[in-house]
Protein backbone atom coordinates (compact mmCIF):
# COMPACT_ATOMS: atom_id res chain seq x y z
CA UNK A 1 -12.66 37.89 23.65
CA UNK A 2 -15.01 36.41 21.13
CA UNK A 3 -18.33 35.15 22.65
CA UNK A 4 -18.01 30.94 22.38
CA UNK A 5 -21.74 31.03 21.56
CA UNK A 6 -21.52 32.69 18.28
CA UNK A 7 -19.59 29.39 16.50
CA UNK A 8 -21.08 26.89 19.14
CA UNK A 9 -24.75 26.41 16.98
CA UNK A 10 -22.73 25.79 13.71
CA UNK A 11 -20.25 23.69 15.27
CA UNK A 12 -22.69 21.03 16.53
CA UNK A 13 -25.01 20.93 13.53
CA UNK A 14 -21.75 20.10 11.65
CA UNK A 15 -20.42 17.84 13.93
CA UNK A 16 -23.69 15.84 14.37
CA UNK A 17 -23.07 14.59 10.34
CA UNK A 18 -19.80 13.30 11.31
CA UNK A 19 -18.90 9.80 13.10
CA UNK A 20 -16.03 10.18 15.60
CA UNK A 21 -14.88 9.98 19.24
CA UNK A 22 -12.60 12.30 19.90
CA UNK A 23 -11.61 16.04 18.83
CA UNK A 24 -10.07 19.13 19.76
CA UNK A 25 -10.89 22.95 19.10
CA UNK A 26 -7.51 24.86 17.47
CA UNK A 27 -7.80 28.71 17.21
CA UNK A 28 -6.08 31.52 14.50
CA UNK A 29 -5.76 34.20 16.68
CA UNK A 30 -3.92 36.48 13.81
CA UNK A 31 -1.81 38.33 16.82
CA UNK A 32 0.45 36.86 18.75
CA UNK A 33 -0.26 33.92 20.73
CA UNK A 34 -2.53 35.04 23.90
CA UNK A 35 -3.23 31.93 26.22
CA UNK A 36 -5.34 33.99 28.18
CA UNK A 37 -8.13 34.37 25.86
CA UNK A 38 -7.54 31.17 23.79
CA UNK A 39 -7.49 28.59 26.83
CA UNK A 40 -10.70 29.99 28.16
CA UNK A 41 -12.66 30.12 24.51
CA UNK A 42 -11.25 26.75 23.55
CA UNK A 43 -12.49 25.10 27.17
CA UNK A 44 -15.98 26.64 26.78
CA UNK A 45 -16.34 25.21 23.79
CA UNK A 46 -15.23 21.48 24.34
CA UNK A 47 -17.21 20.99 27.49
CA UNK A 48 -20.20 21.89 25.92
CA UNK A 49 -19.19 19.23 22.84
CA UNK A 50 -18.24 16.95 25.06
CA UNK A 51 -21.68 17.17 27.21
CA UNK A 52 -23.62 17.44 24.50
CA UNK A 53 -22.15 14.97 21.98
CA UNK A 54 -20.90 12.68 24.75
CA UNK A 55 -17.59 13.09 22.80
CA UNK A 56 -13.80 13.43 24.31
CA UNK A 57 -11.24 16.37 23.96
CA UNK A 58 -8.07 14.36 22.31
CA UNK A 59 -5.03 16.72 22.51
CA UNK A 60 -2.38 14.41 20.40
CA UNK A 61 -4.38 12.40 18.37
CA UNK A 62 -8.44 13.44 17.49
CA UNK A 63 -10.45 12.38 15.06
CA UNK A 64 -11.62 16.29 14.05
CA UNK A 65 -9.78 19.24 14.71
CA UNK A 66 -11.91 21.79 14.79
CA UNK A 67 -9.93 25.17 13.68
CA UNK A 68 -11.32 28.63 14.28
CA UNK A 69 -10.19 31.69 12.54
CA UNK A 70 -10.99 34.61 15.07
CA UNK A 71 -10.42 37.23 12.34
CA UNK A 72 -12.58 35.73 9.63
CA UNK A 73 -15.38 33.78 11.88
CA UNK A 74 -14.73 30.97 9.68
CA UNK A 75 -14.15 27.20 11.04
CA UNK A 76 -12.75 24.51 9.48
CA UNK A 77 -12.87 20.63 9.89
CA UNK A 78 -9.75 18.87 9.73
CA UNK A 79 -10.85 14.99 9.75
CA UNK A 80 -7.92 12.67 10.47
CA UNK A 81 -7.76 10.00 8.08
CA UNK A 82 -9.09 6.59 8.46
CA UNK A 83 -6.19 3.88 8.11
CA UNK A 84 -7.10 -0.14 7.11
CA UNK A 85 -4.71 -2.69 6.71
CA UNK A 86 -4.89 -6.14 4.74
CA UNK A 87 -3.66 -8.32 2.27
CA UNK A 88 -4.51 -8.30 -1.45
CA UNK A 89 -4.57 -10.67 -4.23
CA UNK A 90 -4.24 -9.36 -8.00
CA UNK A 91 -5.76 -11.87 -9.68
CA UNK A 92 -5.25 -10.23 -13.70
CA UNK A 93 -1.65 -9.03 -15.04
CA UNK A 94 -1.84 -6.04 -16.78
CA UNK A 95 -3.02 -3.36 -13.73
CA UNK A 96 -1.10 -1.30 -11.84
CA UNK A 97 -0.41 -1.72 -7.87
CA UNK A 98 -1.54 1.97 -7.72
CA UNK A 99 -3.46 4.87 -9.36
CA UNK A 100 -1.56 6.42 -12.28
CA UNK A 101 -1.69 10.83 -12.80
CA UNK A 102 -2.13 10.01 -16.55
CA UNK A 103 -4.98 7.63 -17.30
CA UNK A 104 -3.39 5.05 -18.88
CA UNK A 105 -4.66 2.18 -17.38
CA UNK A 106 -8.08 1.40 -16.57
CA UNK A 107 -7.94 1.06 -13.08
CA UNK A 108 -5.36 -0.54 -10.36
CA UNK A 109 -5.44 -1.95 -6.90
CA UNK A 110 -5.57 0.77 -5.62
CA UNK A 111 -8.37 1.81 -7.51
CA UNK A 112 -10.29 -1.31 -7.06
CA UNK A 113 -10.03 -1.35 -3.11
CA UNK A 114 -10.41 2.32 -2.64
CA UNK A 115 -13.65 2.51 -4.50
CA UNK A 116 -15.78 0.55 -2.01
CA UNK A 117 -14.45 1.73 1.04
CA UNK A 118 -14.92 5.62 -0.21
CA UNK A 119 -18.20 4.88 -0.62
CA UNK A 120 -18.76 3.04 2.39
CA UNK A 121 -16.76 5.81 4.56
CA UNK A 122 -18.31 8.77 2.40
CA UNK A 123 -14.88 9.77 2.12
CA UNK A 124 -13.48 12.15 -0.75
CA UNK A 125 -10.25 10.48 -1.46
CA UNK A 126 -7.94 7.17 -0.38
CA UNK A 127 -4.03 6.83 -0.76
CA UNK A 128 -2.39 3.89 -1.22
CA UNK A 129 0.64 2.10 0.98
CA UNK A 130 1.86 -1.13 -0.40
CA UNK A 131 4.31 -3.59 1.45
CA UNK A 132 6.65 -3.46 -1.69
CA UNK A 133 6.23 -2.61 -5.35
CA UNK A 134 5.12 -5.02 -8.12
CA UNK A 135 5.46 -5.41 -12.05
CA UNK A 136 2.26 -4.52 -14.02
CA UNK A 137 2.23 -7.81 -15.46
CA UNK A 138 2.75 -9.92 -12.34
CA UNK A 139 0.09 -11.52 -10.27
CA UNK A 140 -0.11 -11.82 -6.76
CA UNK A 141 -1.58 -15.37 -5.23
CA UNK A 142 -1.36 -17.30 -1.36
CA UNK A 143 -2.11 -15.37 1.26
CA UNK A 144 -1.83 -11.93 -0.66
CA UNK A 145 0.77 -8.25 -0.20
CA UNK A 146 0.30 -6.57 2.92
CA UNK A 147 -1.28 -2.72 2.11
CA UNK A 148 -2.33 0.13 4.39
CA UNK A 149 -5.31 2.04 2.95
CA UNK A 150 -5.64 5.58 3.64
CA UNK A 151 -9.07 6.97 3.37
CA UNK A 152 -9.21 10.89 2.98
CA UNK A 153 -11.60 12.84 5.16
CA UNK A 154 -13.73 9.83 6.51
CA UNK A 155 -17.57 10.95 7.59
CA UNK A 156 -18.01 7.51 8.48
CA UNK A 157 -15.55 5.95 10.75
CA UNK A 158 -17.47 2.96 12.30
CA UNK A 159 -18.70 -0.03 10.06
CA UNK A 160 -18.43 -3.47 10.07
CA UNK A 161 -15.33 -4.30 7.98
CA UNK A 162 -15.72 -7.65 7.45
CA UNK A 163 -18.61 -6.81 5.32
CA UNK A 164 -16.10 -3.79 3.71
CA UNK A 165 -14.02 -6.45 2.70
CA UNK A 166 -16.86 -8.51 1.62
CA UNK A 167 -18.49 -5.82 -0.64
CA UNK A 168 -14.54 -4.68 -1.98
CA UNK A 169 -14.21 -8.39 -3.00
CA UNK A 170 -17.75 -8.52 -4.66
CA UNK A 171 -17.49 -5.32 -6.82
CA UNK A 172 -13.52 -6.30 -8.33
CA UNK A 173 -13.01 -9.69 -10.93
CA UNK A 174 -9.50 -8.48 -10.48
CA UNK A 175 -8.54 -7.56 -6.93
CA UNK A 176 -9.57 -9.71 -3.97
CA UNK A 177 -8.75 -8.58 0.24
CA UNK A 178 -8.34 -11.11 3.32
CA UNK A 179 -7.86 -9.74 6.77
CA UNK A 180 -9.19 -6.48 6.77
CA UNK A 181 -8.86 -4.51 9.75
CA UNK A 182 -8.69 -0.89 11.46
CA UNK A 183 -4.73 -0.03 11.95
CA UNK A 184 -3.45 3.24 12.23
CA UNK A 185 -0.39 5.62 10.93
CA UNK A 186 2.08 3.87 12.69
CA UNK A 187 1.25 0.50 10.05
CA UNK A 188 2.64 2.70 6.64
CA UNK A 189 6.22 2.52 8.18
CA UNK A 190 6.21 -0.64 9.28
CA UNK A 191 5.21 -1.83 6.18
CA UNK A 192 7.43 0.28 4.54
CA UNK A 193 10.55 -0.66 6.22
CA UNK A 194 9.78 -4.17 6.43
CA UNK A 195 11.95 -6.24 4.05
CA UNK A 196 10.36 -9.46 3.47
CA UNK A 197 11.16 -13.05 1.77
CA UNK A 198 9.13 -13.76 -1.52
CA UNK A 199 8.35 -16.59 -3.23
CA UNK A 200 7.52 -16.66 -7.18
CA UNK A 201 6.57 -18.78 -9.63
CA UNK A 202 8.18 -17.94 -13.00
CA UNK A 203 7.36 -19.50 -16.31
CA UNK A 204 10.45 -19.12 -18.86
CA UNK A 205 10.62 -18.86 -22.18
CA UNK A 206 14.14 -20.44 -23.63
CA UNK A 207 15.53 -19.48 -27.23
CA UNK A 208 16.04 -23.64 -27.89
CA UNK A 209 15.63 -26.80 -26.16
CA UNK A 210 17.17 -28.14 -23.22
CA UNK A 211 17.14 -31.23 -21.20
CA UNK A 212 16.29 -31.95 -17.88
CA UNK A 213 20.11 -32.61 -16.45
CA UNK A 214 20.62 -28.92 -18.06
CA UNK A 215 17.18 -27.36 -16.31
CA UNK A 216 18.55 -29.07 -12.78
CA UNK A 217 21.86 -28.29 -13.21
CA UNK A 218 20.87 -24.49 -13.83
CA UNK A 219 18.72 -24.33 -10.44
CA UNK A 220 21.52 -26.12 -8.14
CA UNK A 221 24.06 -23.66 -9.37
CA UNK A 222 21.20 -20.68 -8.86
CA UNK A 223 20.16 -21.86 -5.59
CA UNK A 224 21.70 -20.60 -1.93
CA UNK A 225 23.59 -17.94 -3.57
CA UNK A 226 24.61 -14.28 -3.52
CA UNK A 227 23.62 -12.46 -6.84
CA UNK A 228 25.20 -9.11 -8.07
CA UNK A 229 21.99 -7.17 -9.80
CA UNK A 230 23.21 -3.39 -11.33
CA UNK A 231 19.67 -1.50 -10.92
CA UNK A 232 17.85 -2.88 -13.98
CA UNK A 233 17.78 -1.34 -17.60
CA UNK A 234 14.27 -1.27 -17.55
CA UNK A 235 14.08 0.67 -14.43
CA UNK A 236 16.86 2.95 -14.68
CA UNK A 237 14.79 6.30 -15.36
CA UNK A 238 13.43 6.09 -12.21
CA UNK A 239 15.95 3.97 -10.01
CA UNK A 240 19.65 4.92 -8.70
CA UNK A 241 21.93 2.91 -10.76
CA UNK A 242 23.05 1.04 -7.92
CA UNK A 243 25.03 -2.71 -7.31
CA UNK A 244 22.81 -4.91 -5.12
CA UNK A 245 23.78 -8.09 -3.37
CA UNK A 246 20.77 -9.99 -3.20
CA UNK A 247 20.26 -13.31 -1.38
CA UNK A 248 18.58 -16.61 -3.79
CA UNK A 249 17.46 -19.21 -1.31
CA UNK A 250 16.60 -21.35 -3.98
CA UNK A 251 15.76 -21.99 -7.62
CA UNK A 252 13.71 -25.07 -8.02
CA UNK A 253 12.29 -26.83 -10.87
CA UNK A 254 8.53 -27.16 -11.03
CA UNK A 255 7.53 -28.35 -14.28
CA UNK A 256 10.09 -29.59 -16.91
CA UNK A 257 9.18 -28.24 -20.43
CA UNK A 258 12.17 -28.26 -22.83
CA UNK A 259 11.45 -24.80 -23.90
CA UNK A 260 8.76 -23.38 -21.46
CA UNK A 261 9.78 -24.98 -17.74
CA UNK A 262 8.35 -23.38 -14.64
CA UNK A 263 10.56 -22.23 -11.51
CA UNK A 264 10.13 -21.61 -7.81
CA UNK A 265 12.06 -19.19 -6.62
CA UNK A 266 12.48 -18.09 -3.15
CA UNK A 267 14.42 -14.91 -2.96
CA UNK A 268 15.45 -11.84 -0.67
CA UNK A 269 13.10 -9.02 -0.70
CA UNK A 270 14.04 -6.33 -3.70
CA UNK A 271 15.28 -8.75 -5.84
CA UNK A 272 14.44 -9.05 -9.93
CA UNK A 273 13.35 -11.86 -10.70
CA UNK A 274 12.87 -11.31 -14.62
CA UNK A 275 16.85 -9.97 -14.66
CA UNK A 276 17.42 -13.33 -12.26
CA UNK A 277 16.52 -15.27 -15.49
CA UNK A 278 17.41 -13.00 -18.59
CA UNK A 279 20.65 -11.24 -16.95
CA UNK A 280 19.80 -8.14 -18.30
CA UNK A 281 22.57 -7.97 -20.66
CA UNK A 282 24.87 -9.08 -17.75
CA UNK A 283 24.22 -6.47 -15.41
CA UNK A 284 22.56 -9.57 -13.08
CA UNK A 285 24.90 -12.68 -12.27
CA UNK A 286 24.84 -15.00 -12.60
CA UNK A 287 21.78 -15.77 -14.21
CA UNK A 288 19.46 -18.27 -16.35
CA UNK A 289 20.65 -16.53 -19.23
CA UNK A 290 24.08 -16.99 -18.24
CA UNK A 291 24.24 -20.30 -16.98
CA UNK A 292 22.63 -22.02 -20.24
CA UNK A 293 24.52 -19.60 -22.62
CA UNK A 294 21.00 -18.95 -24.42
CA UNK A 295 18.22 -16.15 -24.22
CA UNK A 296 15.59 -16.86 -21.34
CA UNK A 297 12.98 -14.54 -20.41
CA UNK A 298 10.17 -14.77 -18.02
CA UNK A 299 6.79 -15.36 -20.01
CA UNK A 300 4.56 -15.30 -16.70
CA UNK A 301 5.22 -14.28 -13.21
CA UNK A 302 3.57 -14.93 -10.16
CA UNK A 303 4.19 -14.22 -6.41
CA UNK A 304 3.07 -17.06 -4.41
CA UNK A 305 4.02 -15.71 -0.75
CA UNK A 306 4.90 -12.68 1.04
CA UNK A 307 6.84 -13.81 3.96
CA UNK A 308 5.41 -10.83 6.57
């Protein structure tokens, strides 16, 4: 059996650069599995890092895993990652809710809340979980999208977050976070699989005017109704082409314009709202489009609430 002692000097001069409670040593034997010699090694080890650091073996869940390859004398440092959830505003239309592959945009949400807390972790990457996706070009208002953010080999696990979300929120013009706080794994599903209400604002753009009888007559007859939506045109290279059902609460009239009126629109969760107004060449109906036999597109979007 390998002597403990030989990888026990490099181990805690490693670990003393890194900020966590919890770990467990992992062995590659490159033989078959021998519990005999592996229990014994791996308990040496961890009773001395746990006396020394004042640190606490974690066998489902640590912070490090500390892997050692018998064969090679090599040992590696698998950090779990460091999981924050929140809510975000996007503020600017025109950025992504995530990082793109191909630089095409500037930056993104993503990009703008990842930034700070890399640098405040000392972390070499951060992955993005969003409670839903968004358009480019919409804005996000109220009380903000729910996100996890995944930070990527953490060195740095305790800070003060409020002044994380403090810093993120001074360093972006176009992203701003409320609620910050340490979550875990678990949050990405729930996130994921939650389904919530929204609430927009739309501002339309109509083909000709119309009166106010025909702008109220439009919203009661789009309001506490079932729509059909075929997966959108605009989508459709990266979308099943798929019938949805999708539940309009209501369709309200905010500001009467006779050729640019605003809407609030409170809607089911995976609904679109821009093929809720234009009808998407009647693959969505009814619709805005429909309804006042002219073209209507939305000019400006907005989500005002998440329901979550």
């Amino acid at each position: 059996m390998l002597n403990p002692n030989l990888f026990l000097k490099k181990i805690l001069r490693k670990l003393k650069t890194l900020e966590f409670k919890t770990f467990l040593i992992g062995v590659i034997s490159g033989e078959e599995k021998n519990d005999e010699i592996e229990k014994p090694f791996k308990r040496s080890i961890g009773k001395i890092i746990e006396q020394k650091l004042n640190k606490k073996v974690d066998f489902k869940n640590p912070d490090i895993l500390i892997l050692i390859d018998f064969k090679t004398k090599k040992i590696d440092y698998q950090i779990k990652s460091l999981y924050l959830f929140g809510r975000y505003q996007k503020l600017a239309a025109g950025i992504p809710q995530t990082k793109w592959k191909r630089k095409k945009f500037k930056t993104s949400v993503q990009e703008e809340i990842g930034k700070t807390l890399v640098k405040i972790t000392k972390g070499k990457n951060h992955f993005f979980h969003g409670c839903g996706r968004e358009d480019i070009d919409v804005t996000t208002v109220g009380e903000g999208r729910p996100f996890v953010i995944e930070i990527i080999d953490p060195k740095i696990r305790i800070f003060d977050i409020k002044k994380a979300e403090e810093e993120i929120n001074k360093n972006s013009k176009l992203v701003k976070v409320k609620n910050l706080l340490f979550t875990n794994k678990e949050k990405i599903k729930e996130i994921k699989l939650d389904n919530p209400d929204k609430i927009y604002e739309a501002e339309v753009e109509l083909e000709k005017e119309v009166t106010k009888k025909e702008l109220e007559n439009a919203s009661l007859l789009l309001s506490n109704i079932v729509i059909n939506q075929q997966t959108p045109t605009r989508v459709l290279r990266r979308r099943y082409d798929l019938l949805r059902k999708k539940k309009v609460y209501y369709f309200k009239l905010k500001k009467l314009d006779p050729k640019n009126p605003v809407f609030e629109i409170k809607t089911e969760s995976g609904t679109y709202i821009k093929e809720l107004v234009s009808g998407d060449n009647g693959r969505t109906k009814p619709s805005l489009t429909e309804i006042l036999k002219q073209k209507a597109v939305v000019k400006k979007l907005v989500v005002k609430e998440v329901l979550i």
